[in-house]
N, C-alpha and C. Protein backbone atom coordinates (compact mmCIF):
# COMPACT_ATOMS: atom_id res chain seq x y z
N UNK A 1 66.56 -11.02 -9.12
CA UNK A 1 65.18 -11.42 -8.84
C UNK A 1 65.00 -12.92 -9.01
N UNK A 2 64.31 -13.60 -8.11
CA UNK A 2 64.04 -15.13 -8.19
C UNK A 2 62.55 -15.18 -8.01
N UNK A 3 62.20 -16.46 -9.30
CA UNK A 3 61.01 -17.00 -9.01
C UNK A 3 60.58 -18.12 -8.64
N UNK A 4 59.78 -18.45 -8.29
CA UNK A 4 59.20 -19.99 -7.67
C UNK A 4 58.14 -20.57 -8.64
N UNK A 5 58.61 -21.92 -9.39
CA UNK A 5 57.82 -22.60 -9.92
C UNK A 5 56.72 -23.39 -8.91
N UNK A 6 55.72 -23.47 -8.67
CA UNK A 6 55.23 -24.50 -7.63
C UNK A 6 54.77 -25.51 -8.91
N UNK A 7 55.15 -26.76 -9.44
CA UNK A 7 54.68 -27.41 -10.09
C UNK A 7 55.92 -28.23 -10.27
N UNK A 8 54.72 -29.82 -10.52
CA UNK A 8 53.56 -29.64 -11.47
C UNK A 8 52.59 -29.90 -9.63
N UNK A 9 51.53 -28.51 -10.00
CA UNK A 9 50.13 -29.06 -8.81
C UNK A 9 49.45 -30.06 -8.88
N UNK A 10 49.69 -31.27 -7.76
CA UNK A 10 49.83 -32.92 -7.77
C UNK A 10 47.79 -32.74 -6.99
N UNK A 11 47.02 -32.84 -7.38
CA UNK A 11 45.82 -32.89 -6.24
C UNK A 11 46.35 -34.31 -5.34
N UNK A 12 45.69 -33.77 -3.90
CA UNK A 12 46.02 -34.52 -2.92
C UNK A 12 47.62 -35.05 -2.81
N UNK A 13 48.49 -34.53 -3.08
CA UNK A 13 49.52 -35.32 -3.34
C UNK A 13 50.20 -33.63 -2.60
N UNK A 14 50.59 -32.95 -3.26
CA UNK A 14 51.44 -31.56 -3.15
C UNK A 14 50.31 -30.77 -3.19
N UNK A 15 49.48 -30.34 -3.82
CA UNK A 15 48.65 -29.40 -3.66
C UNK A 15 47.92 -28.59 -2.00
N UNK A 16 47.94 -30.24 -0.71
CA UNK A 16 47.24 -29.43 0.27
C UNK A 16 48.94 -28.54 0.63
N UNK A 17 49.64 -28.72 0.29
CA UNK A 17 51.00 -27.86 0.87
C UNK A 17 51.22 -26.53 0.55
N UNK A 18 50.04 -26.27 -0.64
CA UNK A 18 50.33 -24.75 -1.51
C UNK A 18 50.67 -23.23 -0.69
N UNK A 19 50.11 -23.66 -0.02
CA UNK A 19 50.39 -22.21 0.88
C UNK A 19 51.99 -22.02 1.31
N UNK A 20 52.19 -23.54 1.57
CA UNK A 20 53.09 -23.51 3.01
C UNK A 20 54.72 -23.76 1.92
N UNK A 21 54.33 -24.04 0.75
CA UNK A 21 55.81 -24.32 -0.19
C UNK A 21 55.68 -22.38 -0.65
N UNK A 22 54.43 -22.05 -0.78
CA UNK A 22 54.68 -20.53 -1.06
C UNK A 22 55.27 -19.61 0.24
N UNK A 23 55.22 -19.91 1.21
CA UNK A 23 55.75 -19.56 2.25
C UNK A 23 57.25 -19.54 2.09
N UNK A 24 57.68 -20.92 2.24
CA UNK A 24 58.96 -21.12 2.01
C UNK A 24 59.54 -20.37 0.89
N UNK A 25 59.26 -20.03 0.19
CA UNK A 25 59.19 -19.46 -1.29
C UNK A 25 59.92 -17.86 -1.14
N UNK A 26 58.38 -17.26 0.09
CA UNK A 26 58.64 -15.77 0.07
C UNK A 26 59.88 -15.96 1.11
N UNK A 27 59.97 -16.91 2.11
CA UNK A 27 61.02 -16.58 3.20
C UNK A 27 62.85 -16.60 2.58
N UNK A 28 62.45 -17.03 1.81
CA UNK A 28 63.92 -17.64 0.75
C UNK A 28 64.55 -16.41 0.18
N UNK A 29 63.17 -15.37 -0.08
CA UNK A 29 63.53 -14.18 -0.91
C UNK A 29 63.40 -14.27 -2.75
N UNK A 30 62.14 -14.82 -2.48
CA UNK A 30 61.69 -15.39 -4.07
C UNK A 30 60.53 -13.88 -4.39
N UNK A 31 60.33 -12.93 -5.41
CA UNK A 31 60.01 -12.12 -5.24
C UNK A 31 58.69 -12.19 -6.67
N UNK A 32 58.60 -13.82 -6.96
CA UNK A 32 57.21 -13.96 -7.97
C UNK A 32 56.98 -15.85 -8.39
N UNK A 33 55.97 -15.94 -8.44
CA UNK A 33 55.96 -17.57 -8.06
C UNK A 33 54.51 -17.56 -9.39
N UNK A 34 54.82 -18.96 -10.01
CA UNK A 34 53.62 -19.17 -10.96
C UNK A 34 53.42 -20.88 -10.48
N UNK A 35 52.60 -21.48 -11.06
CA UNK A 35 52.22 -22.69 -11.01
C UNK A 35 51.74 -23.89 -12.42
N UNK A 36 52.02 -24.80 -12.38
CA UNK A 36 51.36 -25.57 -13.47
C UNK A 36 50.87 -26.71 -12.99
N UNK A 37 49.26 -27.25 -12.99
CA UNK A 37 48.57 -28.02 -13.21
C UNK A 37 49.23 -29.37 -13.61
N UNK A 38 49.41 -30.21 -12.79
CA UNK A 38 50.19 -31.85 -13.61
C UNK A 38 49.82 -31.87 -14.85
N UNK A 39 50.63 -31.99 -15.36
CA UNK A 39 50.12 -32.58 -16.94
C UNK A 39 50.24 -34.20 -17.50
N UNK A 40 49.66 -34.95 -17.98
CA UNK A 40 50.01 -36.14 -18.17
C UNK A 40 49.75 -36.65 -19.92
N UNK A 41 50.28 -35.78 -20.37
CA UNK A 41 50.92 -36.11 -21.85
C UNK A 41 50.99 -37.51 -22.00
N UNK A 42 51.02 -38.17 -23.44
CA UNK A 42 51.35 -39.37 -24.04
C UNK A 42 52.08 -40.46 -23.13
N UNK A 43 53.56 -40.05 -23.07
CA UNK A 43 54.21 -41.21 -22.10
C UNK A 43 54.20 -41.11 -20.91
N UNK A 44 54.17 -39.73 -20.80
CA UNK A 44 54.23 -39.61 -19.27
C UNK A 44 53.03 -40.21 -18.12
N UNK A 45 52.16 -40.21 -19.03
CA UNK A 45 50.76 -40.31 -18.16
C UNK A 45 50.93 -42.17 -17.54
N UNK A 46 51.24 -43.02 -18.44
CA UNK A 46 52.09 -44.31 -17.48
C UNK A 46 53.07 -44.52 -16.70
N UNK A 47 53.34 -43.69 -16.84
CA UNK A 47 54.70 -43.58 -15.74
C UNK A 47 54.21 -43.42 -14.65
N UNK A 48 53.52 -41.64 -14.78
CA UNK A 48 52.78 -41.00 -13.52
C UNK A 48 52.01 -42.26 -13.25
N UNK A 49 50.98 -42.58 -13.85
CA UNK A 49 50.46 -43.36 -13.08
C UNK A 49 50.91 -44.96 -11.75
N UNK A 50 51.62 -45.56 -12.75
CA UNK A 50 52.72 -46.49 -12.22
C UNK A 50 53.38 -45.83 -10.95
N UNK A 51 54.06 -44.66 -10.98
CA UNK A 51 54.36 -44.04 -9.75
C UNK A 51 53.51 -44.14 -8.88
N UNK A 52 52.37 -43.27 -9.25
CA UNK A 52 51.10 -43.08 -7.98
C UNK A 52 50.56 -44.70 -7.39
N UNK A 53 50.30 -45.15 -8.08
CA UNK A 53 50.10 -46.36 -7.31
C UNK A 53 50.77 -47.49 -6.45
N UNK A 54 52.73 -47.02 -6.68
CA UNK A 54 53.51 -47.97 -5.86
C UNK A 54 53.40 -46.71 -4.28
N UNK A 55 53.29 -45.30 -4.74
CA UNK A 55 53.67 -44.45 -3.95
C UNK A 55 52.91 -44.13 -3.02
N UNK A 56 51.20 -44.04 -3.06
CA UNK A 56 50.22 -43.18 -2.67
C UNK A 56 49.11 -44.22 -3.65
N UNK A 57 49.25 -45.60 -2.89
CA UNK A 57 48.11 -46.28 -3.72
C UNK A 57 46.39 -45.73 -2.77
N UNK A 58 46.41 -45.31 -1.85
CA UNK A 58 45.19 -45.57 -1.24
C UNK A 58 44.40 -44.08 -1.81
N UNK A 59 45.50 -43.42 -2.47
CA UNK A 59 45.02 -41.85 -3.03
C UNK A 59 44.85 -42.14 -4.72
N UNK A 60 45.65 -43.13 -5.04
CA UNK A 60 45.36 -42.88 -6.99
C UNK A 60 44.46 -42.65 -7.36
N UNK A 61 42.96 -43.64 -7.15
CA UNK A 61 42.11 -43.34 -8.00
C UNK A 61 41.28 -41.52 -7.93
N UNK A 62 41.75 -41.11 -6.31
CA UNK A 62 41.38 -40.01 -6.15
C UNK A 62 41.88 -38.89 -7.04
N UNK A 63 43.52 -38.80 -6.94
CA UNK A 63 44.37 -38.11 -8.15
C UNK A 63 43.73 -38.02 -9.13
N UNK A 64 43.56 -39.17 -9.50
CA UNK A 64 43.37 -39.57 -11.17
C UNK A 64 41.63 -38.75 -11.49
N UNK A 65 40.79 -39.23 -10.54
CA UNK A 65 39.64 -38.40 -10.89
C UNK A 65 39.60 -36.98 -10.67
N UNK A 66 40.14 -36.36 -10.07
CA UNK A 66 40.62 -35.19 -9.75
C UNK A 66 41.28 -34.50 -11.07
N UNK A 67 42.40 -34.74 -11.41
CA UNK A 67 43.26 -34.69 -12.95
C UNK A 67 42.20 -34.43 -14.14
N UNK A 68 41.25 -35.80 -14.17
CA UNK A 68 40.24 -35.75 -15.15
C UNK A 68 39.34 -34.89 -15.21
N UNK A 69 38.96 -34.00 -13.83
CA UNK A 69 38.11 -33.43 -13.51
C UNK A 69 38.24 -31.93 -14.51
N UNK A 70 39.82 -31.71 -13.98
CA UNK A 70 40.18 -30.70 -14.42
C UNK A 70 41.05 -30.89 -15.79
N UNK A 71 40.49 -31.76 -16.42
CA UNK A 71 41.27 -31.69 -18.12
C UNK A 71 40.08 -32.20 -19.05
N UNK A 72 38.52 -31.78 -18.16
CA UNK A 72 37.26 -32.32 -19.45
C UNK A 72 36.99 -33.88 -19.27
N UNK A 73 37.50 -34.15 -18.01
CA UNK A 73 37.12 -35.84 -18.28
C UNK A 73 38.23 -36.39 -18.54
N UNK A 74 39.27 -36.11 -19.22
CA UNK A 74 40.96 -36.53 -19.97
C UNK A 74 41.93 -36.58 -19.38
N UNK A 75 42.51 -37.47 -19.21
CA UNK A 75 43.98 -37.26 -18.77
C UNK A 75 44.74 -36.58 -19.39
N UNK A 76 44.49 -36.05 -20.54
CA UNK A 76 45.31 -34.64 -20.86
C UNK A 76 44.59 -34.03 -21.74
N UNK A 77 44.83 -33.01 -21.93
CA UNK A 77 44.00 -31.60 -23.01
C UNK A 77 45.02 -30.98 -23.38
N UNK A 78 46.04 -30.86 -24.70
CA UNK A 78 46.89 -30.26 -24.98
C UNK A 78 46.27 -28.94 -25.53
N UNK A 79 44.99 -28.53 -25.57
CA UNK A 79 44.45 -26.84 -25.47
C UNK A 79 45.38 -25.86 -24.76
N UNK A 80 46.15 -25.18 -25.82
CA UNK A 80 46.86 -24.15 -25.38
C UNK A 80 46.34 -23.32 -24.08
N UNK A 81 45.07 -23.15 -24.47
CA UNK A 81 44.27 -22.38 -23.75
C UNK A 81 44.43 -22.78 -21.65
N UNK A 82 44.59 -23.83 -22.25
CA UNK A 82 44.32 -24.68 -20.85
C UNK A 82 44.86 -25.44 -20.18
N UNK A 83 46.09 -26.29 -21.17
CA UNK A 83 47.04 -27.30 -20.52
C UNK A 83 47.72 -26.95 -19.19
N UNK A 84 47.90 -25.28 -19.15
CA UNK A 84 48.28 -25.20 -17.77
C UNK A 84 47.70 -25.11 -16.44
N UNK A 85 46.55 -24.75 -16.71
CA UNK A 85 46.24 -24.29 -15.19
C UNK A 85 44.44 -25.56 -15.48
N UNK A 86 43.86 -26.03 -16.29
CA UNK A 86 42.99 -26.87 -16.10
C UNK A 86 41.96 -26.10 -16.19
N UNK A 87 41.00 -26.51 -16.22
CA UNK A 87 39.49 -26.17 -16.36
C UNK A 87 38.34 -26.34 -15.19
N UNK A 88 36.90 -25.99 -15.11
CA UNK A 88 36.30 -26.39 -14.41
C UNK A 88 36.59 -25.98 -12.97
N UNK A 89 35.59 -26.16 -11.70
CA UNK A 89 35.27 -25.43 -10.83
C UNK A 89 37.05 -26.10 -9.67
N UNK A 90 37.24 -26.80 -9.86
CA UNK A 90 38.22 -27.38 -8.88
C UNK A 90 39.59 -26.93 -9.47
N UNK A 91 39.69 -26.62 -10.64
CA UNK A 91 40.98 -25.56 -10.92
C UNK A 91 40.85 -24.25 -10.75
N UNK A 92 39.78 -23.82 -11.09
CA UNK A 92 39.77 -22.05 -10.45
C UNK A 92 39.63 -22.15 -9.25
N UNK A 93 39.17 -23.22 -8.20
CA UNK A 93 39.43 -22.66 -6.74
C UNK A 93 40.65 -23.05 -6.29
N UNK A 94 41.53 -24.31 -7.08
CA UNK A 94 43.19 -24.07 -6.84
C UNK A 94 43.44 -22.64 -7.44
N UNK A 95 43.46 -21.87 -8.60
CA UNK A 95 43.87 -21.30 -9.20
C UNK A 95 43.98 -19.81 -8.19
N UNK A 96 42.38 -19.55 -7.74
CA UNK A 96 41.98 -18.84 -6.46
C UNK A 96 42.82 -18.95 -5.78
N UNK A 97 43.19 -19.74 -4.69
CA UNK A 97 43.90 -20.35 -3.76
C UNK A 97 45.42 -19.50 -3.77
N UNK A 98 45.80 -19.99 -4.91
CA UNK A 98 47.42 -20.40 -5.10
C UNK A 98 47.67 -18.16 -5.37
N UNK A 99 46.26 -17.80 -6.08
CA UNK A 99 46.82 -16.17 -6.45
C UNK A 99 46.56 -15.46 -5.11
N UNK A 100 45.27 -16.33 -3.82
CA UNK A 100 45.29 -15.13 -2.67
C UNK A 100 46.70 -15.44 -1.63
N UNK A 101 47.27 -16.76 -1.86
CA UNK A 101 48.93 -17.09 -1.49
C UNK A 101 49.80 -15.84 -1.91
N UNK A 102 49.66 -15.94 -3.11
CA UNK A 102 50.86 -15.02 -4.05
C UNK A 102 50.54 -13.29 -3.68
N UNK A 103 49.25 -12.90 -3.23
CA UNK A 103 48.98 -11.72 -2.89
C UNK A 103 49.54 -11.50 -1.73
N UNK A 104 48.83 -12.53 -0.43
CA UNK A 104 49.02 -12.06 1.05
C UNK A 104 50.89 -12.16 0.95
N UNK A 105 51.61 -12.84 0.15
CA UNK A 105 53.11 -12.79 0.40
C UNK A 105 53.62 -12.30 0.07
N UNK A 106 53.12 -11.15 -1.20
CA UNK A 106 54.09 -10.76 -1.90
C UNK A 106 54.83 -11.15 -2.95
N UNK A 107 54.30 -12.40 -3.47
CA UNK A 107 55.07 -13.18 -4.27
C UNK A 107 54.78 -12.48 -6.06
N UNK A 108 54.10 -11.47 -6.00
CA UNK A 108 53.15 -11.05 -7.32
C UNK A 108 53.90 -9.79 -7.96
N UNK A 109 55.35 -9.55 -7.45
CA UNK A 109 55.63 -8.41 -7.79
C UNK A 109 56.16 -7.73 -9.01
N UNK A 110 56.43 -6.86 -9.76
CA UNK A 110 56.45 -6.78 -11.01
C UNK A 110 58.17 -6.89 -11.17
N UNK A 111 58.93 -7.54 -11.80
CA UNK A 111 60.07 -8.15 -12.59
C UNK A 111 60.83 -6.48 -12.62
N UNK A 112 62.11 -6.17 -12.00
CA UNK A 112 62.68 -5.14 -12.05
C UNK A 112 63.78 -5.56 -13.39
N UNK A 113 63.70 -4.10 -14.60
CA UNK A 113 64.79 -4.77 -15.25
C UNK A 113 66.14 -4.72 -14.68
N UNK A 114 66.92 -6.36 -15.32
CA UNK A 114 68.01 -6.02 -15.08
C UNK A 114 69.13 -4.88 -15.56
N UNK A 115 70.18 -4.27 -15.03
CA UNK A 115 71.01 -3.83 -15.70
C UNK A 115 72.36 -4.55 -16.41
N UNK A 116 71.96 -4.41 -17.58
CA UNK A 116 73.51 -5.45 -18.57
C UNK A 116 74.53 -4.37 -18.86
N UNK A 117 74.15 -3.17 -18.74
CA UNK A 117 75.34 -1.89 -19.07
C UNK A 117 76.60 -2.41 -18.80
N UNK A 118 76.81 -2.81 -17.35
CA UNK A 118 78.70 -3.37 -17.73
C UNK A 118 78.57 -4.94 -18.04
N UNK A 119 77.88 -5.22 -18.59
CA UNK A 119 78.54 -6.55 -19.07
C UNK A 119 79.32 -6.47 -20.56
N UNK A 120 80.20 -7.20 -20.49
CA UNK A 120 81.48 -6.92 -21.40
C UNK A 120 81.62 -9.05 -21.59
N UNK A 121 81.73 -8.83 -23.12
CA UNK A 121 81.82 -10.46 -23.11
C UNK A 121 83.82 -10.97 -22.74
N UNK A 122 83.96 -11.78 -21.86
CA UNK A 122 85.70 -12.09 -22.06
C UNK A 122 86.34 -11.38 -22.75
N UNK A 123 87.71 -11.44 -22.83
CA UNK A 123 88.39 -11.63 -23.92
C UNK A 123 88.89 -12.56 -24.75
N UNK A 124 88.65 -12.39 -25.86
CA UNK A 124 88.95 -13.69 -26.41
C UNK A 124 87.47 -14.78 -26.78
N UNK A 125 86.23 -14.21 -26.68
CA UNK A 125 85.50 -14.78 -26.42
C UNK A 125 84.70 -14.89 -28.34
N UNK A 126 84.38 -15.86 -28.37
CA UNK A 126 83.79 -16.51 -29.89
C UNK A 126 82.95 -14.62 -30.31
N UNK A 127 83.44 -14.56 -31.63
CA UNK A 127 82.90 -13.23 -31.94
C UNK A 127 80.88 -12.87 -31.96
N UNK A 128 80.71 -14.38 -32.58
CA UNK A 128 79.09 -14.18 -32.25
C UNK A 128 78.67 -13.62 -30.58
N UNK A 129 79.28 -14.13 -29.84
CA UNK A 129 78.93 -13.36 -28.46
C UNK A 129 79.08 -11.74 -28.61
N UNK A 130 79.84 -11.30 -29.39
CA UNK A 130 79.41 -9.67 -29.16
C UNK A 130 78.43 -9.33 -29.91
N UNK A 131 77.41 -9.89 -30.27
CA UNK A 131 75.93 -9.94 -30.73
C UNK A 131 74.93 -9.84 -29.37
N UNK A 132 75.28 -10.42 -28.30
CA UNK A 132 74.37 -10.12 -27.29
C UNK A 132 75.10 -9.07 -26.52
């Protein structure tokens, strides 16, 4: 079974593509896909930014208010609750978005267990391995 990370969801940047990277996703034979909200933590958040503006200067300040929109105003909210998927009306209609993707494709399906019955560690193999 394979899954598809779509992240980190860039607004205006990767995000108008969501459908069409989930597409690619189901055609590949990816059989469950999740997403994460950019995050822009401590160092990272200069970097990202520095990026966006050599890369996609005529979009930064848009990103950036967008980001804030959905982290309370902040460039980051380390709220468990929330760091991933964001807050406020413009992350639940990505959030919307990205789950009626994952429905119409199929991408939502429940994780078959694997079977480990013949797995057998080497021979010769470090004795802590016959612990798993």
């Amino acid at each position: 079974p394979v899954g598809v990370s779509v992240s980190p969801m860039i607004p205006f940047i990767n995000e108008p593509e969501l459908e069409r990277i989930l597409e690619a996703a189901a055609a590949a034979g990816a059989s469950s896909a999740f997403m994460v909200v950019l995050r822009l933590p401590w160092e990272v958040n200069p970097i990202f930014q520095d990026w966006l503006q050599r890369h996609y200067p005529q979009r930064a300040e848009r990103v950036i208010a967008r980001l804030r929109e959905m982290r309370g105003g902040r460039d980051y909210d380390a709220d468990f609750s929330q760091r991933m998927t964001g807050e406020g009306v413009w992350a639940q209609l990505l959030a919307q978005r990205f789950r009626k993707a994952v429905a119409r494709l199929k991408l939502d399906r429940e994780r078959e267990a694997l079977d480990t019955t013949r797995f057998r560690p080497p021979p010769g193999a470090h004795p802590q391995h016959e612990l798993f």
